[in-house]
PDB file of N, CA and C in Angstrom:
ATOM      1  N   UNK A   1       9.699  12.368 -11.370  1.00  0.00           N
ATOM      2  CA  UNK A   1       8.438  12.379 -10.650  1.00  0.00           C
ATOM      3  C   UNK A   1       8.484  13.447  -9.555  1.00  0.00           C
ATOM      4  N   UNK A   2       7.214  14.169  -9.210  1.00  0.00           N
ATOM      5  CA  UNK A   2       7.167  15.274  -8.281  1.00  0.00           C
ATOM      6  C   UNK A   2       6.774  14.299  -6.982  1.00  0.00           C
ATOM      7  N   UNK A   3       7.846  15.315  -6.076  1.00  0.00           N
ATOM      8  CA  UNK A   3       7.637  14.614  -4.589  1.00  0.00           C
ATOM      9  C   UNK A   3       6.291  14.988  -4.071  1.00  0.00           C
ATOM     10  N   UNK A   4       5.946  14.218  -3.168  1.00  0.00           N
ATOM     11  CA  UNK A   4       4.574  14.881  -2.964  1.00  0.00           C
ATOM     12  C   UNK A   4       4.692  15.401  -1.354  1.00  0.00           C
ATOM     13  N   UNK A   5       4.083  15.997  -0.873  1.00  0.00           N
ATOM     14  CA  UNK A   5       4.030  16.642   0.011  1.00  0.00           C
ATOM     15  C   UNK A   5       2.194  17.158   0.846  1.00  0.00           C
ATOM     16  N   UNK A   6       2.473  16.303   2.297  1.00  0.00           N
ATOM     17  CA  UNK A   6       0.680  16.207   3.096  1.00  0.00           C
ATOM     18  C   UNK A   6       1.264  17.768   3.542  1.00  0.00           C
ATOM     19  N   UNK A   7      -0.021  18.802   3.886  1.00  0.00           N
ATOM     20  CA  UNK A   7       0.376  19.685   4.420  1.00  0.00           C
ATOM     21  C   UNK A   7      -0.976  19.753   5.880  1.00  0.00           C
ATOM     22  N   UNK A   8      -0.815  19.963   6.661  1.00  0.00           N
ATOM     23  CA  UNK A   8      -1.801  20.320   7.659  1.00  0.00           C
ATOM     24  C   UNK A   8      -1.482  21.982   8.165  1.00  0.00           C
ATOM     25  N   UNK A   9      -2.586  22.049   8.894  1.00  0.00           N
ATOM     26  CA  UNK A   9      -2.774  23.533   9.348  1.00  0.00           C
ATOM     27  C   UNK A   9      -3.561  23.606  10.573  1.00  0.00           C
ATOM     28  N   UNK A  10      -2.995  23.882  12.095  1.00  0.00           N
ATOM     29  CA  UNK A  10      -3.878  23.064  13.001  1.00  0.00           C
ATOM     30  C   UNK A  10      -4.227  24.758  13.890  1.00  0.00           C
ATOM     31  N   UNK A  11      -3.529  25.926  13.463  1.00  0.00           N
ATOM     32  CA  UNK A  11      -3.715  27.143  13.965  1.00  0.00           C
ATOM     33  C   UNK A  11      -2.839  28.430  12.872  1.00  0.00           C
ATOM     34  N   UNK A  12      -3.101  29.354  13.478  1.00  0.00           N
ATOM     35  CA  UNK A  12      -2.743  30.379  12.164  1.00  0.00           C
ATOM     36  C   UNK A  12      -1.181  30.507  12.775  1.00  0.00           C
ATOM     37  N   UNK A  13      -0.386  29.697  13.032  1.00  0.00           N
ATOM     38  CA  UNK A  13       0.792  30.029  13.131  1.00  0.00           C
ATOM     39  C   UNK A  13       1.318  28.626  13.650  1.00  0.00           C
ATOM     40  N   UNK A  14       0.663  27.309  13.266  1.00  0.00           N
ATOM     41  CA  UNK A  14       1.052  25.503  13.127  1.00  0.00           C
ATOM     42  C   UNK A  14       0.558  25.174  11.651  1.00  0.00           C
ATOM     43  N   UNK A  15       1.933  24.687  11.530  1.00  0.00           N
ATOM     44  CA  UNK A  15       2.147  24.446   9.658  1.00  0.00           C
ATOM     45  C   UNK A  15       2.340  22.864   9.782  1.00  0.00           C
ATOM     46  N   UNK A  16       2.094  22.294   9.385  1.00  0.00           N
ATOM     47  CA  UNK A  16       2.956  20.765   9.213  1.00  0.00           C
ATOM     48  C   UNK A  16       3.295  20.600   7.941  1.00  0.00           C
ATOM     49  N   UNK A  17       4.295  19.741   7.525  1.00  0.00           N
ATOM     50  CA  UNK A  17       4.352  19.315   6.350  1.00  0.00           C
ATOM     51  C   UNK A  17       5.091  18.171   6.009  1.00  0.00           C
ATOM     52  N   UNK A  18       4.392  16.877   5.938  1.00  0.00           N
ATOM     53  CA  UNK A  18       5.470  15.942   5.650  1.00  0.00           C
ATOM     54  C   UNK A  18       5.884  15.357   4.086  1.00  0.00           C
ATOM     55  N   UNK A  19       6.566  14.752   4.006  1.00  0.00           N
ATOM     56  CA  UNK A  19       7.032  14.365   2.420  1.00  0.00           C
ATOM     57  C   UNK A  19       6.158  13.104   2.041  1.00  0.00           C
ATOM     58  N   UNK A  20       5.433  12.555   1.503  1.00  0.00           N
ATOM     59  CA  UNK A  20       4.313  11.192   1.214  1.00  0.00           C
ATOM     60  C   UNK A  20       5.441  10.342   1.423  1.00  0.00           C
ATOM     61  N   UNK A  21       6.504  10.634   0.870  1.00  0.00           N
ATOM     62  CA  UNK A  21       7.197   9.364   0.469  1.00  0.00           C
ATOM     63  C   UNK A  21       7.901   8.774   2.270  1.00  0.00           C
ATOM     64  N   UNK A  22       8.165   9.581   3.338  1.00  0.00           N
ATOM     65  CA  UNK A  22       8.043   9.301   4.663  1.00  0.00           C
ATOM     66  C   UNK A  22       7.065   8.556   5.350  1.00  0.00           C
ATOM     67  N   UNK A  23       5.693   8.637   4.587  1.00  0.00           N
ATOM     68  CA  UNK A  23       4.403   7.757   5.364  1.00  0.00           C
ATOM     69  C   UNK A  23       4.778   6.870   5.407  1.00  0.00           C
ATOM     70  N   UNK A  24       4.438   6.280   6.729  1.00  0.00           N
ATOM     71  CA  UNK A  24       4.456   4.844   6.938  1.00  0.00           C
ATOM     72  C   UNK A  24       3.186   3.616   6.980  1.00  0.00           C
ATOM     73  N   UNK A  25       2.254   4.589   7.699  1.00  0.00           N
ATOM     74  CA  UNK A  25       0.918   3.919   7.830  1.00  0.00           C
ATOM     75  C   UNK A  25      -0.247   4.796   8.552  1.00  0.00           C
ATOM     76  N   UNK A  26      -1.645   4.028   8.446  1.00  0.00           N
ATOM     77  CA  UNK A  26      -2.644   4.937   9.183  1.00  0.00           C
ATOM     78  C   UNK A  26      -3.143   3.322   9.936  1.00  0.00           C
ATOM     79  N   UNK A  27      -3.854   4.219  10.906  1.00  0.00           N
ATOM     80  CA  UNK A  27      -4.424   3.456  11.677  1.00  0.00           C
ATOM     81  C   UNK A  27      -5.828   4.139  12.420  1.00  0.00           C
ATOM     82  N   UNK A  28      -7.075   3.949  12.402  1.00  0.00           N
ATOM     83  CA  UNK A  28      -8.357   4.448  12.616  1.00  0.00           C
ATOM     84  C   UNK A  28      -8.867   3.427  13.892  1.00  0.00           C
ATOM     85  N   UNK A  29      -8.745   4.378  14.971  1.00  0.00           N
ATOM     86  CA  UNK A  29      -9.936   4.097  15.934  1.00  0.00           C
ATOM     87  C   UNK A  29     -10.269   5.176  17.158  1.00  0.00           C
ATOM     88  N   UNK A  30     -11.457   4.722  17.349  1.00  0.00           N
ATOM     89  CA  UNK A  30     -12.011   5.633  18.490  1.00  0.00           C
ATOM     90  C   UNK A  30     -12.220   7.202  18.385  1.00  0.00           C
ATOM     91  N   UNK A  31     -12.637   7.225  16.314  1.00  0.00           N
ATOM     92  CA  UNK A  31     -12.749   8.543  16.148  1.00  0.00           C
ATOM     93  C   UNK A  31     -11.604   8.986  16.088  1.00  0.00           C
ATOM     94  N   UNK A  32     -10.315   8.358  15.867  1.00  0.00           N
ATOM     95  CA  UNK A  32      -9.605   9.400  15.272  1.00  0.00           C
ATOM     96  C   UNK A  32      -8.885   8.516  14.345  1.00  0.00           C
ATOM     97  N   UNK A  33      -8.139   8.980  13.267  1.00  0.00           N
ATOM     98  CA  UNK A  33      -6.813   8.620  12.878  1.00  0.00           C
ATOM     99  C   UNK A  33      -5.546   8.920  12.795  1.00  0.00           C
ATOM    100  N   UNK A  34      -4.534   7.825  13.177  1.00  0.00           N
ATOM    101  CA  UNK A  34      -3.278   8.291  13.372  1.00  0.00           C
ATOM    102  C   UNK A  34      -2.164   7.739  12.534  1.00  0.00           C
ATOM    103  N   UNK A  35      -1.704   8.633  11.871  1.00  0.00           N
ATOM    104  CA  UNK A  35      -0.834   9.088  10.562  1.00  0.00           C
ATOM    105  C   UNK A  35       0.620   8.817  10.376  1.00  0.00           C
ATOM    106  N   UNK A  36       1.200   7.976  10.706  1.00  0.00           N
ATOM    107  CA  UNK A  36       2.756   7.494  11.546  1.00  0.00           C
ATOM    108  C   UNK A  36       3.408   8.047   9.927  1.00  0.00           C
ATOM    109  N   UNK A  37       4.777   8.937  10.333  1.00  0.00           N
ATOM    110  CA  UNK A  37       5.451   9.311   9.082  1.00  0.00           C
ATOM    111  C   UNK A  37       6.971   9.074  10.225  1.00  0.00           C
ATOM    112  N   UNK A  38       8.280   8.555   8.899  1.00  0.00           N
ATOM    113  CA  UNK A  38       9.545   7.728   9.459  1.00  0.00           C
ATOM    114  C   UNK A  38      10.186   9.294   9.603  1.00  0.00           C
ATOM    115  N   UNK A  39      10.497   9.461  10.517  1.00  0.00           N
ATOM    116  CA  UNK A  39      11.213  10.977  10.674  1.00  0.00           C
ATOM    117  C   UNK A  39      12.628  10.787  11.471  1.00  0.00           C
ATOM    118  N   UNK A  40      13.332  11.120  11.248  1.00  0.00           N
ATOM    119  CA  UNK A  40      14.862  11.081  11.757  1.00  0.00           C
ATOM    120  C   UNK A  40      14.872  10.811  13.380  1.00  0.00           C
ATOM    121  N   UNK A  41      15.269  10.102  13.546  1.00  0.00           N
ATOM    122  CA  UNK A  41      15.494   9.377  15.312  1.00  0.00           C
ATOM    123  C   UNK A  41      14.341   8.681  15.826  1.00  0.00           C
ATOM    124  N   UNK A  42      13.106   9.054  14.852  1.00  0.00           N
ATOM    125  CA  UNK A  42      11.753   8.444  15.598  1.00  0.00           C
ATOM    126  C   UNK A  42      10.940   8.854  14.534  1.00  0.00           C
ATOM    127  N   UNK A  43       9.748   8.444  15.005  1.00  0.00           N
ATOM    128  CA  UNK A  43       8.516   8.321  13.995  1.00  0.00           C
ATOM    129  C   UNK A  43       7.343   9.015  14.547  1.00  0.00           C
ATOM    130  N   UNK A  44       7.076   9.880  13.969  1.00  0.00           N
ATOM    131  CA  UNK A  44       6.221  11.137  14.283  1.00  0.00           C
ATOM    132  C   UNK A  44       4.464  10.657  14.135  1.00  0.00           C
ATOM    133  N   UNK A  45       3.691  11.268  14.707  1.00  0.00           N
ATOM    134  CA  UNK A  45       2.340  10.338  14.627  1.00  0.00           C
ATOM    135  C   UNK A  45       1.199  11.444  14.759  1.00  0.00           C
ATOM    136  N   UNK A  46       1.074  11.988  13.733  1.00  0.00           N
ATOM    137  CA  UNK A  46      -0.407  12.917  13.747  1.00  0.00           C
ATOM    138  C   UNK A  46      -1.688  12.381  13.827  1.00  0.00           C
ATOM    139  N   UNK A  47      -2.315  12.671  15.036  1.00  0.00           N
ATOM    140  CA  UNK A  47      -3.731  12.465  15.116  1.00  0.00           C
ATOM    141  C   UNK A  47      -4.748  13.284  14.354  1.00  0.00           C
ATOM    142  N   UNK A  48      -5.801  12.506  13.776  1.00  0.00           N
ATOM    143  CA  UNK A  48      -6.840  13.358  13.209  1.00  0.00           C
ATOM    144  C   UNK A  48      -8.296  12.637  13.548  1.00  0.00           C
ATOM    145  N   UNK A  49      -8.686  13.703  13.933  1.00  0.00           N
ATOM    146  CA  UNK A  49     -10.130  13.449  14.337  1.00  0.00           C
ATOM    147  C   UNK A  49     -11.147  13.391  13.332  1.00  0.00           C
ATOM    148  N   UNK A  50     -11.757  12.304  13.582  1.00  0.00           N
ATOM    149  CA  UNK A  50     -12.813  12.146  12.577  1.00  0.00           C
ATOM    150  C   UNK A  50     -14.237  11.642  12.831  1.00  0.00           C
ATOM    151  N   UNK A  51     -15.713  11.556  12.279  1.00  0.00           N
ATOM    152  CA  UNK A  51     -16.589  11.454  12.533  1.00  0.00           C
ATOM    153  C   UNK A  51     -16.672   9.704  11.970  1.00  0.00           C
ATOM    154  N   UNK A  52     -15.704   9.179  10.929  1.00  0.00           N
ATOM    155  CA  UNK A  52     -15.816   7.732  10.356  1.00  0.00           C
ATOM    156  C   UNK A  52     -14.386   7.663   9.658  1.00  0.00           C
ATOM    157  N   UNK A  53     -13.661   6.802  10.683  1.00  0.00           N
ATOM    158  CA  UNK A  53     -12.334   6.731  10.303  1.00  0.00           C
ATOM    159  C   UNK A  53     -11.757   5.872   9.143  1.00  0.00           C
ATOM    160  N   UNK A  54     -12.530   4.630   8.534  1.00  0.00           N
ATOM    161  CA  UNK A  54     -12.471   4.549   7.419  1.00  0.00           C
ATOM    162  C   UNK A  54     -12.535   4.525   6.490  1.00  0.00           C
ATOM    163  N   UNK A  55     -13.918   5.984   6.360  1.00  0.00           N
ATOM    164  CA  UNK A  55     -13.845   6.902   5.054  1.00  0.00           C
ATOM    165  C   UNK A  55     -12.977   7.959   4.690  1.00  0.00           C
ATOM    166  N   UNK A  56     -12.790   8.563   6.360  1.00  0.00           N
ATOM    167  CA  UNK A  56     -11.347   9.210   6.065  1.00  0.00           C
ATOM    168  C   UNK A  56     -10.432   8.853   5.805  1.00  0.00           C
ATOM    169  N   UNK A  57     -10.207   7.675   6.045  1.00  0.00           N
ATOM    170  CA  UNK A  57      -8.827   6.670   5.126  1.00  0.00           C
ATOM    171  C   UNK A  57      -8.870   6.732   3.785  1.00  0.00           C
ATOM    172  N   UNK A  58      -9.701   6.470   3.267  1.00  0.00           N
ATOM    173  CA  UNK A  58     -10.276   6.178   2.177  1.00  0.00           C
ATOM    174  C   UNK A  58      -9.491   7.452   1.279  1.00  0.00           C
ATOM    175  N   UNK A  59     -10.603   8.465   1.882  1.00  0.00           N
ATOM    176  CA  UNK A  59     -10.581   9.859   1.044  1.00  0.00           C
ATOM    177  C   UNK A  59      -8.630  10.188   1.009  1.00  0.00           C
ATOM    178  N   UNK A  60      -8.335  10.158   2.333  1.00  0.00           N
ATOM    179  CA  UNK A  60      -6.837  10.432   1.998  1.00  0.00           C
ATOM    180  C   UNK A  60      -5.725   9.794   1.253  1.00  0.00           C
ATOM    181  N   UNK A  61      -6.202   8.534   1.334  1.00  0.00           N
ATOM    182  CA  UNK A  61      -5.555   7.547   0.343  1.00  0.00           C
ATOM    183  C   UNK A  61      -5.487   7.971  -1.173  1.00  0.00           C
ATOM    184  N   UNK A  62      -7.285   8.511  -1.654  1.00  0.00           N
ATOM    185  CA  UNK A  62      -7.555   8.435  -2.806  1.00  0.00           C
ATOM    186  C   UNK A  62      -6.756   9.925  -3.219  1.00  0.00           C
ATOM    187  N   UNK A  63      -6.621  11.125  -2.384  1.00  0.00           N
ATOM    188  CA  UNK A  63      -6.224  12.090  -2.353  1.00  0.00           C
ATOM    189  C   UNK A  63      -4.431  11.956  -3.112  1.00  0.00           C
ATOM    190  N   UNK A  64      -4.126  11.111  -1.861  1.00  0.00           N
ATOM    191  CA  UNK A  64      -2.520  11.262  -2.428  1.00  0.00           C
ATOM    192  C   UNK A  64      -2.497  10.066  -4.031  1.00  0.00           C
ATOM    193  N   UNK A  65      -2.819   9.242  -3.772  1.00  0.00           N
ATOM    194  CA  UNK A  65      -2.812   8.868  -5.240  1.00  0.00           C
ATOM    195  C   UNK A  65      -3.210   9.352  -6.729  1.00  0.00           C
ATOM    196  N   UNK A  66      -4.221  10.280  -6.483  1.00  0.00           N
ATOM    197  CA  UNK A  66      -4.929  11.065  -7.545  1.00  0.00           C
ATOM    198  C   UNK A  66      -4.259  12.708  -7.581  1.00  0.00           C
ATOM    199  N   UNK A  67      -3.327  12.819  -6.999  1.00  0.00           N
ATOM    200  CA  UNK A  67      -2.602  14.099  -6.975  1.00  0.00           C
ATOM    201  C   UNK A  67      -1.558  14.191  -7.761  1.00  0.00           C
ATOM    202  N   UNK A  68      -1.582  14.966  -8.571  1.00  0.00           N
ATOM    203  CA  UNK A  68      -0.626  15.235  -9.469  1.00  0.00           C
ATOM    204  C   UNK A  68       0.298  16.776  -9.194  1.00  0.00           C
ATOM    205  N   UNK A  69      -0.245  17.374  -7.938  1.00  0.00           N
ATOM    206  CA  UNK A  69       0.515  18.441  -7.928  1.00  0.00           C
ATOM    207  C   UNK A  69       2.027  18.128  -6.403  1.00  0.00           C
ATOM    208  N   UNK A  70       2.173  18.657  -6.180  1.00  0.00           N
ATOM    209  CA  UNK A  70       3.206  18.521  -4.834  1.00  0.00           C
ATOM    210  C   UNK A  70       3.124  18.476  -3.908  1.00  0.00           C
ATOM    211  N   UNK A  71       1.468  19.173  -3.886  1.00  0.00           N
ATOM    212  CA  UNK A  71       0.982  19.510  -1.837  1.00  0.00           C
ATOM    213  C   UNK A  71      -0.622  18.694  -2.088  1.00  0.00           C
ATOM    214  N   UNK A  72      -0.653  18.548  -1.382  1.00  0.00           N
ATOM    215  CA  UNK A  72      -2.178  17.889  -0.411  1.00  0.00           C
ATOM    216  C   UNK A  72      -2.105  18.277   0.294  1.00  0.00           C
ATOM    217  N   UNK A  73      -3.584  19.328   0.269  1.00  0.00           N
ATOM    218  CA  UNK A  73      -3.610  19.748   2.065  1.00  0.00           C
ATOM    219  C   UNK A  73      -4.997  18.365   2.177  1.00  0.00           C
ATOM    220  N   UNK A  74      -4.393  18.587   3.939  1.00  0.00           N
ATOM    221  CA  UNK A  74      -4.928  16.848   4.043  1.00  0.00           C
ATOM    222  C   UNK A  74      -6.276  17.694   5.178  1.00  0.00           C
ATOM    223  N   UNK A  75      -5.713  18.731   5.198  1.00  0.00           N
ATOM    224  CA  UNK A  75      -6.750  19.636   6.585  1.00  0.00           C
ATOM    225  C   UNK A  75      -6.067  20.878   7.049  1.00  0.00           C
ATOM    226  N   UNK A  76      -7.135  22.367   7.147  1.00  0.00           N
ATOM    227  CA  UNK A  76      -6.820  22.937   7.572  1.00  0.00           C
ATOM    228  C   UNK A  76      -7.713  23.743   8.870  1.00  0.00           C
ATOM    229  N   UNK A  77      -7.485  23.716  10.472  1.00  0.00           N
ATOM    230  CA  UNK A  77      -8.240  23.795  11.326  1.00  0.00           C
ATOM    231  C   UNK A  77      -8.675  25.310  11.172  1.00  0.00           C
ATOM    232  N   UNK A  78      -7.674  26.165  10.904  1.00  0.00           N
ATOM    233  CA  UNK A  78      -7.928  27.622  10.464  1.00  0.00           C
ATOM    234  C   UNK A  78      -9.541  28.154   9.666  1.00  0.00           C
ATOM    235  N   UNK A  79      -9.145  27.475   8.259  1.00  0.00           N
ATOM    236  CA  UNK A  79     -10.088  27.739   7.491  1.00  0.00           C
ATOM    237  C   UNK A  79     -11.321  26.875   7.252  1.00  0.00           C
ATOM    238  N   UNK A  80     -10.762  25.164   8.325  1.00  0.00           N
ATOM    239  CA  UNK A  80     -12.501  24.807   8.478  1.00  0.00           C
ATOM    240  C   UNK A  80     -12.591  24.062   7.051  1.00  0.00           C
ATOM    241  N   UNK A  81     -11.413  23.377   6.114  1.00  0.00           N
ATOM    242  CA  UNK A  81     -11.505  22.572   5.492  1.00  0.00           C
ATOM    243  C   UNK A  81     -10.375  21.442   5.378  1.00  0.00           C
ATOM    244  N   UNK A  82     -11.079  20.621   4.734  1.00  0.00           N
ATOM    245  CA  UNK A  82     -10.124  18.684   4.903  1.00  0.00           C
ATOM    246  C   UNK A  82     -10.408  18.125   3.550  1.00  0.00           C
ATOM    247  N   UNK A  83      -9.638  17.166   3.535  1.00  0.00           N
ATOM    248  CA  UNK A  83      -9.631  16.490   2.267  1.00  0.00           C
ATOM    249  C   UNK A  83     -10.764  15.225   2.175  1.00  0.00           C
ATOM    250  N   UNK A  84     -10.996  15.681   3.387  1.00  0.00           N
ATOM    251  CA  UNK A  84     -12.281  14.235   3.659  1.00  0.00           C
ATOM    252  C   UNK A  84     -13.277  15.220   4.472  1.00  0.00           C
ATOM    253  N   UNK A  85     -14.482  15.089   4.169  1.00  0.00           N
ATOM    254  CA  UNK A  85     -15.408  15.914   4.788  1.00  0.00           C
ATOM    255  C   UNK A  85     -15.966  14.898   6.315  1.00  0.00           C
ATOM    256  N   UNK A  86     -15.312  13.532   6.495  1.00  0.00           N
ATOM    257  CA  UNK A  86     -15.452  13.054   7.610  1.00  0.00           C
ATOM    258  C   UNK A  86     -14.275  13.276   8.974  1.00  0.00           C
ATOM    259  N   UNK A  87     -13.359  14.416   7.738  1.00  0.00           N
ATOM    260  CA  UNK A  87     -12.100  14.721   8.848  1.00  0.00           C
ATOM    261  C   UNK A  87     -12.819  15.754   9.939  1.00  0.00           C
ATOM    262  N   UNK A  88     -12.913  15.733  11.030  1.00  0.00           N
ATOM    263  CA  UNK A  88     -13.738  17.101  11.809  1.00  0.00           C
ATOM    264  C   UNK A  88     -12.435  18.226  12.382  1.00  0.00           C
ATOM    265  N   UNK A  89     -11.285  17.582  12.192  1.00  0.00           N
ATOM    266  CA  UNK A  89     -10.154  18.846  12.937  1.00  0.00           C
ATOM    267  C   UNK A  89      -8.857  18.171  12.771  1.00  0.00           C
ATOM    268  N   UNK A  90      -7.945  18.790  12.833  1.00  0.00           N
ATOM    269  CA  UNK A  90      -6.255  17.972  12.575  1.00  0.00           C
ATOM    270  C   UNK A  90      -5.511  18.228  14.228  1.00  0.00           C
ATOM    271  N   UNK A  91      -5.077  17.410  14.419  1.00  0.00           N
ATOM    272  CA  UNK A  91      -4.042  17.139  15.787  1.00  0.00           C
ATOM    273  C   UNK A  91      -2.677  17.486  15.487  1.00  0.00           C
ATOM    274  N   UNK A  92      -2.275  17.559  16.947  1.00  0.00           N
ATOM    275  CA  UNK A  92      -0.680  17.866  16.555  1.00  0.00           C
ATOM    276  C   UNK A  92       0.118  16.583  16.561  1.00  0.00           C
ATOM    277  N   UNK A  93       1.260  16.827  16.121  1.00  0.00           N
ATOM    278  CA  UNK A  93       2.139  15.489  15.870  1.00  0.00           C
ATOM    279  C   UNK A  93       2.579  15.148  17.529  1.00  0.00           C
ATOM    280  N   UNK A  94       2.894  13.707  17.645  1.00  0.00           N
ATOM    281  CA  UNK A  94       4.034  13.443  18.554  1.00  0.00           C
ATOM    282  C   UNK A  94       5.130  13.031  18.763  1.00  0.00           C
TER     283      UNK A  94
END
């Protein structure tokens, strides 16, 4: 089986990329969602802004399950596209 891989893009020189199989969970409120992936010593937590946070759940969910290639881009702030058209911009990790 191919690993899968979220990719974000939050400026022309901020790449993210985590492995699916690291996700841990999402969580939607107050207009945004936040993306918890298990990362070595701690657990990393990308915010994403959104206009309806649990259609953007939705869409990203349906994204990584219906992907058959290696990458999902989940959002890119550069070029002004997302995998959910309720995503409005991608955050940085913490």
């Amino acid at each position: 089986m191919i690993e899968k891989f979220l990719v974000m893009q939050t400026a022309a020189n901020d790449v993210m990329v985590y492995p699916v199989s690291k996700l841990k969970g999402m969580e939607g409120k107050d207009g945004t969602v936040d993306i918890s992936f298990d990362t070595v010593g701690a657990d990393d937590i990308l915010t994403i802004n959104t206009s309806d946070e649990f259609q953007a759940m939705q869409d990203i969910a349906e994204a990584i399950g219906g992907n058959k290639d290696g990458a999902i881009l989940l959002g890119d702030d550069v070029a002004g596209t997302y995998v959910s058209t309720s995503i409005t911009s991608i955050g940085d990790s913490a």
